[in-house]
Protein backbone atom coordinates (compact mmCIF):
# COMPACT_ATOMS: atom_id res chain seq x y z
CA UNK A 1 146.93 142.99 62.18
CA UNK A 2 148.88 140.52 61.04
CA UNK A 3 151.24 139.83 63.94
CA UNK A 4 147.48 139.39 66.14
CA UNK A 5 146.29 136.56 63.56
CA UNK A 6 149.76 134.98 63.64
CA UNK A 7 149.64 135.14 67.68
CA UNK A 8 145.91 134.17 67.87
CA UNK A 9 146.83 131.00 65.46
CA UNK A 10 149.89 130.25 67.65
CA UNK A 11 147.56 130.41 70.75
CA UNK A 12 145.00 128.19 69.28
CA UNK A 13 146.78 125.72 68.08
CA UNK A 14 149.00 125.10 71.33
CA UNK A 15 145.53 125.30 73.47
CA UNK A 16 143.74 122.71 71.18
CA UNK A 17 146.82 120.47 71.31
CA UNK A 18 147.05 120.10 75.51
CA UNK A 19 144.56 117.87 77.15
CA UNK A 20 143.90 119.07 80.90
CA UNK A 21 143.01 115.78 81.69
CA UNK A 22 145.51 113.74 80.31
CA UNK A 23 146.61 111.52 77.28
CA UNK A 24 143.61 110.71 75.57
CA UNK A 25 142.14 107.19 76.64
CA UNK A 26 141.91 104.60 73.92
CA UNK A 27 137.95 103.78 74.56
CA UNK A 28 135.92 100.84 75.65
CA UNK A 29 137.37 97.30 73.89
CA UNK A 30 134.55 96.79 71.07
CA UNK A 31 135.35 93.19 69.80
CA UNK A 32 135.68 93.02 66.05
CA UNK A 33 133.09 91.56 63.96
CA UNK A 34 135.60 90.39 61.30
CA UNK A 35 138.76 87.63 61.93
CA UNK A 36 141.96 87.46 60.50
CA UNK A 37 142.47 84.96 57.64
CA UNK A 38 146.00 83.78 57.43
CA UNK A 39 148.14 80.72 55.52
CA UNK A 40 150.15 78.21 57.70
CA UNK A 41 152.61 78.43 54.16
CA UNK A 42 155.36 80.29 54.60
CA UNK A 43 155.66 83.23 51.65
CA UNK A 44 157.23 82.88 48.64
CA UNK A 45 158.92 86.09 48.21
CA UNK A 46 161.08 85.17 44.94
CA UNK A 47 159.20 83.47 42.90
CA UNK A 48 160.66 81.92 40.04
CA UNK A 49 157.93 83.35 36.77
CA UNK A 50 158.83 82.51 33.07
CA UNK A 51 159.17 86.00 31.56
CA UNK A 52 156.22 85.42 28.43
CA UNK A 53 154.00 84.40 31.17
CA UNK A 54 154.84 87.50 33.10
CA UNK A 55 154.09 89.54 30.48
CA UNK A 56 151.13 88.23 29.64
CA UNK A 57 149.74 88.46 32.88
CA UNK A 58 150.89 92.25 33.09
CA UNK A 59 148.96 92.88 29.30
CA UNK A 60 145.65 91.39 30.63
CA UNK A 61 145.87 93.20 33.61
CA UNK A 62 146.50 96.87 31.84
CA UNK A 63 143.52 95.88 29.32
CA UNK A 64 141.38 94.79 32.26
CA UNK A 65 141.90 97.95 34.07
CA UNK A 66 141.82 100.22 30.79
CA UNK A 67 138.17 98.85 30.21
CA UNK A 68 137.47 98.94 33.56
CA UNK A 69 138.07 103.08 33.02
CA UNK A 70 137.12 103.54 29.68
CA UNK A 71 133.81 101.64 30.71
CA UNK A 72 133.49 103.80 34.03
CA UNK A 73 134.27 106.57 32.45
CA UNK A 74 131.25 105.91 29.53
CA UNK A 75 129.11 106.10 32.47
CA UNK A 76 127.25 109.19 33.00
CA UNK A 77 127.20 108.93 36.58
CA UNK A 78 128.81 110.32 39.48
């Protein structure tokens, strides 16, 4: 019994993999109804932060987003 479920999950899965026809076509071209915002400034990727204003910014952030749960969480809804 088992060696037929192990078989008839082998056959399956290499039957619903193949495509008779082909690779799979990438549809019609839909044209996006958003754009891409970007910056001509080139990305500062080591900024240069005074440490007490670091961690500042870190302690508002992890009270922000423990209010954010605990006032989420106060909510009786789904």
């Amino acid at each position: 019994m088992r060696a037929a479920s192990c078989l008839s999950l082998a056959a399956l899965v290499a039957f619903g993999c193949s495509s008779a026809e082909g690779p799979a076509s990438a549809g019609p071209d839909v044209p996006s109804p958003f754009s891409e915002a970007s910056s001509p400034l080139e990305r500062e990727v080591d900024p240069q932060v005074d440490p007490t204003v670091l961690s500042a910014v870190v302690e508002g952030n992890t009270e922000f987003a423990f209010d954010l749960f605990r006032q989420s969480a106060a909510a009786d809804v789904n």
